[in-house]
PDB file of N, CA and C in Angstrom:
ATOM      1  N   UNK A   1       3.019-100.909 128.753  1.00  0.00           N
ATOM      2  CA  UNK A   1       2.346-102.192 128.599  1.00  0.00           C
ATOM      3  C   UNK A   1       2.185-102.842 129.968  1.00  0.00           C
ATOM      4  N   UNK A   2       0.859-103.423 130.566  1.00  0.00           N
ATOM      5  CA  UNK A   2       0.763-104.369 131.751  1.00  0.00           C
ATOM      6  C   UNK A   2       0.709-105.456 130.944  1.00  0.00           C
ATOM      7  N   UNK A   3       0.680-106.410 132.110  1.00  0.00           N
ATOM      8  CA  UNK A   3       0.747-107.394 131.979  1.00  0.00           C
ATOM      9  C   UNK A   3       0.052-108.238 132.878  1.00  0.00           C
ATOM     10  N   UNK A   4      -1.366-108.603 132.842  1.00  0.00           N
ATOM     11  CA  UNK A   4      -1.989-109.454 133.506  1.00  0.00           C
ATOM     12  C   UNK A   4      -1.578-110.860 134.050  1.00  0.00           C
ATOM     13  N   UNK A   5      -2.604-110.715 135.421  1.00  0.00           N
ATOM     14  CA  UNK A   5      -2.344-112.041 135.894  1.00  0.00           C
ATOM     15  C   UNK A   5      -3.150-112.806 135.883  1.00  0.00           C
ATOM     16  N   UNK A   6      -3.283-113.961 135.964  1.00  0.00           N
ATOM     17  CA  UNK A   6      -4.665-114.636 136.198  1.00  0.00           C
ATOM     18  C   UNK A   6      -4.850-114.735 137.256  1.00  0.00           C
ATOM     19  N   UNK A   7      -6.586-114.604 137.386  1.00  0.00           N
ATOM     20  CA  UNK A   7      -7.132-114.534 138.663  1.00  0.00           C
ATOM     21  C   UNK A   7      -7.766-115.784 138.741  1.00  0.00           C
ATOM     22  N   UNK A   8      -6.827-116.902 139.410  1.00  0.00           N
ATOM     23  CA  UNK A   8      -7.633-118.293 139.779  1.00  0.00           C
ATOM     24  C   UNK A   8      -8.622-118.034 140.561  1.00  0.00           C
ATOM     25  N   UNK A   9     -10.123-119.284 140.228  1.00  0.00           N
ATOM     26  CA  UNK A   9     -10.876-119.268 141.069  1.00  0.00           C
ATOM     27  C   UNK A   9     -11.361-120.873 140.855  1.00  0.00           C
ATOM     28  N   UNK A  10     -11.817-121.217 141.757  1.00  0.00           N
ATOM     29  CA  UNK A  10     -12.360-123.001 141.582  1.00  0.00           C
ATOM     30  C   UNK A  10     -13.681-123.139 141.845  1.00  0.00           C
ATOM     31  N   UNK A  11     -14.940-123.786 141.163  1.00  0.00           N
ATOM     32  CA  UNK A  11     -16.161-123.628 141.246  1.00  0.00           C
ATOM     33  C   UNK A  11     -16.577-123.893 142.631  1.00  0.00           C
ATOM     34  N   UNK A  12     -17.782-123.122 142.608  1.00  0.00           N
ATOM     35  CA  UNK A  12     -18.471-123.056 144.193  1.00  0.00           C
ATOM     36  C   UNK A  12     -18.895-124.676 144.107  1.00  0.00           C
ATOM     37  N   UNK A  13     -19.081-125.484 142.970  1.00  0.00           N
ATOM     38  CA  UNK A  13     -19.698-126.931 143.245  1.00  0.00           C
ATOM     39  C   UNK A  13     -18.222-127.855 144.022  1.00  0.00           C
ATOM     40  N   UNK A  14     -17.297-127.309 144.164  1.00  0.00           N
ATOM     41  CA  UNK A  14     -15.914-127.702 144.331  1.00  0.00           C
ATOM     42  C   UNK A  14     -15.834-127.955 145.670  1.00  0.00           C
ATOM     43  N   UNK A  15     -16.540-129.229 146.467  1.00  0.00           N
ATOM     44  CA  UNK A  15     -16.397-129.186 147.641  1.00  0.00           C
ATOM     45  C   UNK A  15     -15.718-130.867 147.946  1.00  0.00           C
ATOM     46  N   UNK A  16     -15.466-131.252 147.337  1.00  0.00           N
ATOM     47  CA  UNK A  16     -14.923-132.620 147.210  1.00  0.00           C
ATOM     48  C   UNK A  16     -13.468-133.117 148.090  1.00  0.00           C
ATOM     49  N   UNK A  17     -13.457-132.253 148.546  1.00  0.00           N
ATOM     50  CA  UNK A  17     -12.014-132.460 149.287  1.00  0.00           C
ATOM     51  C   UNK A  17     -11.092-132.065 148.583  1.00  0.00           C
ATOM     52  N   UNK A  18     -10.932-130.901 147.427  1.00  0.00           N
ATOM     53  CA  UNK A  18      -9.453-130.549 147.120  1.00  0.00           C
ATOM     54  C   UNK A  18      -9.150-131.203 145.470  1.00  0.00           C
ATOM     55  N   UNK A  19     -10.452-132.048 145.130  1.00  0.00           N
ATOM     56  CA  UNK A  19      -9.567-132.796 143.858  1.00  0.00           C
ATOM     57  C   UNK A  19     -10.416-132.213 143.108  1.00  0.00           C
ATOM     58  N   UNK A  20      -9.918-130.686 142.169  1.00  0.00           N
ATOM     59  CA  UNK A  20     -10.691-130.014 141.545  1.00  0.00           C
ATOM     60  C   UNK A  20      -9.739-129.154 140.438  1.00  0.00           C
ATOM     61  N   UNK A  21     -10.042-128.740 139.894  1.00  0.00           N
ATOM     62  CA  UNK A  21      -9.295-127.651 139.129  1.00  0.00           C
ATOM     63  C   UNK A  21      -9.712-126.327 139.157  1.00  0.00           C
ATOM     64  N   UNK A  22      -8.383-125.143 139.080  1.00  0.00           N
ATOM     65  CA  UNK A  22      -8.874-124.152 139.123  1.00  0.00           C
ATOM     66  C   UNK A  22      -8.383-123.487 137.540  1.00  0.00           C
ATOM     67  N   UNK A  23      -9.368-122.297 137.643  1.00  0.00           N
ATOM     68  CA  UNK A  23      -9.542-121.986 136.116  1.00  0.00           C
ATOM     69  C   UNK A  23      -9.361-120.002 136.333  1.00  0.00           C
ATOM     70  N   UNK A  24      -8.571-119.460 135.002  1.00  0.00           N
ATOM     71  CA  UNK A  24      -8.595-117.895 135.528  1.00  0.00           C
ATOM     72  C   UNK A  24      -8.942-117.991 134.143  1.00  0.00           C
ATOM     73  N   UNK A  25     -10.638-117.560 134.018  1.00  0.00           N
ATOM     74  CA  UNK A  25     -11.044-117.032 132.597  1.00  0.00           C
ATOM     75  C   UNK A  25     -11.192-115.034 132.630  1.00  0.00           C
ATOM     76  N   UNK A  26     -10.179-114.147 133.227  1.00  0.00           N
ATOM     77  CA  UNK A  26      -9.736-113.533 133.166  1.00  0.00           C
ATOM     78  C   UNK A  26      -9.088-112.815 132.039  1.00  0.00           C
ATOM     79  N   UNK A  27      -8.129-114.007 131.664  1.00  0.00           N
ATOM     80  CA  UNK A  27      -7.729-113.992 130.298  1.00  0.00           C
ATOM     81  C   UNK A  27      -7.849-114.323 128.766  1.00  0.00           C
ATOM     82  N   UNK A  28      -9.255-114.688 128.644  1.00  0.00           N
ATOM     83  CA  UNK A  28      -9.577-115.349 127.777  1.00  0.00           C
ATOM     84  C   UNK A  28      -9.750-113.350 126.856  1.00  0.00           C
ATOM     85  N   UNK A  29     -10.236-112.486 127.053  1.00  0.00           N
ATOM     86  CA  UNK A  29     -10.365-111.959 125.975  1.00  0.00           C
ATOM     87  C   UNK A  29      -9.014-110.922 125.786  1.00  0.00           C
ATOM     88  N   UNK A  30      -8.169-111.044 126.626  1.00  0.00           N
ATOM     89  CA  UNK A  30      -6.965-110.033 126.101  1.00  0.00           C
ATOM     90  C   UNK A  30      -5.873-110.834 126.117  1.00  0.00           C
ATOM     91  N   UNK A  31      -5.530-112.304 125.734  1.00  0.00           N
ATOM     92  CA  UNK A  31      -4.578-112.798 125.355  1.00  0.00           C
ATOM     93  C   UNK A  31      -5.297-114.216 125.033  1.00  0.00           C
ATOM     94  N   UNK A  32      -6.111-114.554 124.730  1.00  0.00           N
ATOM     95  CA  UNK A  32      -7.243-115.539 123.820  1.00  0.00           C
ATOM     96  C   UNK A  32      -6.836-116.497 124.371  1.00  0.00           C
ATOM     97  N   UNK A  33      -6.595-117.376 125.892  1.00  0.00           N
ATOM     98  CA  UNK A  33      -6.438-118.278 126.391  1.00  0.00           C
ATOM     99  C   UNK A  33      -7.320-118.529 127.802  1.00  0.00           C
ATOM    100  N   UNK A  34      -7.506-119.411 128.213  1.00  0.00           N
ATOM    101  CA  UNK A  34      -7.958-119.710 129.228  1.00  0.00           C
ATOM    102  C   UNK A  34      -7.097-120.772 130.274  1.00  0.00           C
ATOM    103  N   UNK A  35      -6.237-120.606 131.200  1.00  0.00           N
ATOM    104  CA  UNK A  35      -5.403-120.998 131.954  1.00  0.00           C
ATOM    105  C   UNK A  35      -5.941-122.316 132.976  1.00  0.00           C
ATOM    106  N   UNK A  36      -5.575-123.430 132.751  1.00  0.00           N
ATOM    107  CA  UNK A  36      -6.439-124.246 134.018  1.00  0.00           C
ATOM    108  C   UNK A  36      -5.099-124.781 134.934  1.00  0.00           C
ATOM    109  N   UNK A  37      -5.062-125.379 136.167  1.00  0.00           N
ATOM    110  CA  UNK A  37      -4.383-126.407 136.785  1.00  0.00           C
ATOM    111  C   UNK A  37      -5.115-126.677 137.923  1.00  0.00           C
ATOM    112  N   UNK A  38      -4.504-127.692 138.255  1.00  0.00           N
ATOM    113  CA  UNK A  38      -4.706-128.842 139.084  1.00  0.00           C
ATOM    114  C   UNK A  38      -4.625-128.162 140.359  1.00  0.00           C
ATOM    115  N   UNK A  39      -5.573-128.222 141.016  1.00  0.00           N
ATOM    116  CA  UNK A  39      -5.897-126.873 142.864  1.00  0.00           C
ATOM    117  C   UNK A  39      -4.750-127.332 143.773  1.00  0.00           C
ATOM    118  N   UNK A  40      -4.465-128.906 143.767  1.00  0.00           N
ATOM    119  CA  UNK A  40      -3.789-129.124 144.475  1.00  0.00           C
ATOM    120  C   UNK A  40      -2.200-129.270 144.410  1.00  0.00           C
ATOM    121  N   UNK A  41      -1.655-128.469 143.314  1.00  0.00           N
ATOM    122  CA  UNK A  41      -0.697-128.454 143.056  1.00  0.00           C
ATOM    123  C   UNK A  41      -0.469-126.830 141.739  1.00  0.00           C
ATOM    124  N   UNK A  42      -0.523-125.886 142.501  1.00  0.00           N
ATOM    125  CA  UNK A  42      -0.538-124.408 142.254  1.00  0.00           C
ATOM    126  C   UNK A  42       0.872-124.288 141.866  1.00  0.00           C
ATOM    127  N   UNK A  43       1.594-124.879 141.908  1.00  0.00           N
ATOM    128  CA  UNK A  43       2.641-124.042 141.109  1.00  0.00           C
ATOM    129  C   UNK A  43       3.276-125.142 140.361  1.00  0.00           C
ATOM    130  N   UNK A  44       2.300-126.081 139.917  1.00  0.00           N
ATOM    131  CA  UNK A  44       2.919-127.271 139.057  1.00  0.00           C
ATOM    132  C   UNK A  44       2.039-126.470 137.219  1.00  0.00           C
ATOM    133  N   UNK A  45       2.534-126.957 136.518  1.00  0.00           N
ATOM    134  CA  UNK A  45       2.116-127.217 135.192  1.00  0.00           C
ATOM    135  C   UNK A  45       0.649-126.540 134.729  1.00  0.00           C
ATOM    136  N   UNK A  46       0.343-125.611 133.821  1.00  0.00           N
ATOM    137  CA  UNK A  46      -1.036-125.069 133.086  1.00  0.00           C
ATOM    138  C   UNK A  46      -0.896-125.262 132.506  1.00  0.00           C
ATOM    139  N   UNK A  47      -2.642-125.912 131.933  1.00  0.00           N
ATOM    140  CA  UNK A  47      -2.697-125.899 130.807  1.00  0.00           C
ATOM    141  C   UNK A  47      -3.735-125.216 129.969  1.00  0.00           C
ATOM    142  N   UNK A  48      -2.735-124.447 128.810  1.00  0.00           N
ATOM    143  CA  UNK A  48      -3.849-123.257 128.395  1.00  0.00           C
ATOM    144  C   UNK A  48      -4.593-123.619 126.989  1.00  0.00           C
ATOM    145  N   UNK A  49      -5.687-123.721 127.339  1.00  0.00           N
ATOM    146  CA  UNK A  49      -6.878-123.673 126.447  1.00  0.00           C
ATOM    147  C   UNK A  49      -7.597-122.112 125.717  1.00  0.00           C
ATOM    148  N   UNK A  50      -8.083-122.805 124.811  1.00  0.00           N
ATOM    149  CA  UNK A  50      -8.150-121.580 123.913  1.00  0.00           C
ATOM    150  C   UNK A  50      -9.977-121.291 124.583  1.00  0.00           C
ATOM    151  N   UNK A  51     -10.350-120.027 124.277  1.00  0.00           N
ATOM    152  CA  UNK A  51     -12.125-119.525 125.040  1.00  0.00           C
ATOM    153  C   UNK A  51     -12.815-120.826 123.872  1.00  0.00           C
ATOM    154  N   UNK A  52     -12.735-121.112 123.308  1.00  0.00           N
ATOM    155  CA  UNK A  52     -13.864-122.158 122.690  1.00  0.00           C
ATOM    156  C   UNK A  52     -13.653-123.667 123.047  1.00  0.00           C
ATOM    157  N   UNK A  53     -12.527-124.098 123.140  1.00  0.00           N
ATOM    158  CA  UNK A  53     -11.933-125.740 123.940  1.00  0.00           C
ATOM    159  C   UNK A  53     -12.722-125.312 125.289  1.00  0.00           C
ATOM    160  N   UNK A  54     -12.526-124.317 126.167  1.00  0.00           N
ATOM    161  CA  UNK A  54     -12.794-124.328 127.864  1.00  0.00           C
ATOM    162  C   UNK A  54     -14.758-124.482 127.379  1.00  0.00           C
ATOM    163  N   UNK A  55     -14.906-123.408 126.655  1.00  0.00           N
ATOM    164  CA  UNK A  55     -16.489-123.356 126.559  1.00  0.00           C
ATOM    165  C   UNK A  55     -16.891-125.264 126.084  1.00  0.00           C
ATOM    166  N   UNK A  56     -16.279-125.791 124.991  1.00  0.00           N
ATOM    167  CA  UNK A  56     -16.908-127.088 124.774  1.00  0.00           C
ATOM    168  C   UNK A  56     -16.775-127.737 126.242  1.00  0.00           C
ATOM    169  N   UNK A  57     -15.337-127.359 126.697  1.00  0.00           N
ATOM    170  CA  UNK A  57     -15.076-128.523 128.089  1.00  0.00           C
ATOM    171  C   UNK A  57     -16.643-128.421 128.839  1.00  0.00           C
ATOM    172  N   UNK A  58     -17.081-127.337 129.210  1.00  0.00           N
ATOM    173  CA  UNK A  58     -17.966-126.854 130.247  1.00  0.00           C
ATOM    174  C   UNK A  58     -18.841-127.262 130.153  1.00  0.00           C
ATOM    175  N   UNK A  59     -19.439-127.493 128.471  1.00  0.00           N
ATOM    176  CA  UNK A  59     -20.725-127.868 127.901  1.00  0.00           C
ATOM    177  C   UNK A  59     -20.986-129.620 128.680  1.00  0.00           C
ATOM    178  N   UNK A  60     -19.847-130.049 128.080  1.00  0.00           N
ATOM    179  CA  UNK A  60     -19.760-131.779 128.145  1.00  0.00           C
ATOM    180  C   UNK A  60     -19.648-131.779 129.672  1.00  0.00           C
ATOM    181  N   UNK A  61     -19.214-130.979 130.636  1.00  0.00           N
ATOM    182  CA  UNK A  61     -19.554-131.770 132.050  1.00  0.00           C
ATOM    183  C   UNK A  61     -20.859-131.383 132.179  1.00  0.00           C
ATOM    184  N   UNK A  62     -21.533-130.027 131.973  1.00  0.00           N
ATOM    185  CA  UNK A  62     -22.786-129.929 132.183  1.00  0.00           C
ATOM    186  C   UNK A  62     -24.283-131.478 131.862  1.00  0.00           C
ATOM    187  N   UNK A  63     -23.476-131.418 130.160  1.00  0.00           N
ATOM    188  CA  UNK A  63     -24.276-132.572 129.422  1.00  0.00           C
ATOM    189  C   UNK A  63     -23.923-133.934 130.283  1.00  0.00           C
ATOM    190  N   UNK A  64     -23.227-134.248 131.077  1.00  0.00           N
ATOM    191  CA  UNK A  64     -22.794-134.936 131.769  1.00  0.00           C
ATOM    192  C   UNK A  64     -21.891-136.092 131.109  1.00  0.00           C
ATOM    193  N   UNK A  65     -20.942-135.649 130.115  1.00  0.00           N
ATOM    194  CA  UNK A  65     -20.207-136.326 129.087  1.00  0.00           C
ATOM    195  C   UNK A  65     -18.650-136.804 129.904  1.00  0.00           C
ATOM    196  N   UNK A  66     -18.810-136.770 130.959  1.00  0.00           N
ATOM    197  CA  UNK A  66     -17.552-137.268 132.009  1.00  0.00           C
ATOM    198  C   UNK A  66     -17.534-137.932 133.377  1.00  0.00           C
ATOM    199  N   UNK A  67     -19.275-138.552 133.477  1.00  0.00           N
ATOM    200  CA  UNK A  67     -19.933-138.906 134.479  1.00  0.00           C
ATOM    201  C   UNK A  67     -18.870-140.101 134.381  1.00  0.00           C
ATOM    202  N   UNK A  68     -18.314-140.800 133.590  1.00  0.00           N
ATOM    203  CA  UNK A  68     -18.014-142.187 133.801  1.00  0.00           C
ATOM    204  C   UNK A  68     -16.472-142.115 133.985  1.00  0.00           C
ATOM    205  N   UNK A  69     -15.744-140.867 133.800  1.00  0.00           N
ATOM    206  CA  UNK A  69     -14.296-140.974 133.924  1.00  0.00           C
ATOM    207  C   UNK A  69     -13.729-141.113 135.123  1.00  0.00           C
TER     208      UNK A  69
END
């Protein structure tokens, strides 16, 4: 048995100085999660989302449903 790792990566739109999240959708089809945390703090706290929560998340920033947060 392996055992995968996630392969963080943080979007190429991610130029903000650091206040971004990184995401390893790596794992979404062989252990049905999608792993996120906070870029600037890599070995603090994930939080794992399931492949359909990350897909709605993605939708609503696209739709621009977080412009005001």
């Amino acid at each position: 048995m392996t055992t995968e790792s996630p392969l963080w990566f943080t979007s190429s739109y991610s130029e903000n100085g650091g206040q971004c999240i990184e995401v390893a959708t790596n794992l979404a089809a062989t252990h049905g999660t999608v792993p996120v945390r906070d870029s600037k703090n890599p070995h603090g706290p994930t939080l794992a989302l399931t492949p359909n929560t990350w897909t709605a998340f993605v939708s609503g920033v696209r739709q621009g449903g977080f412009s005001g947060v």
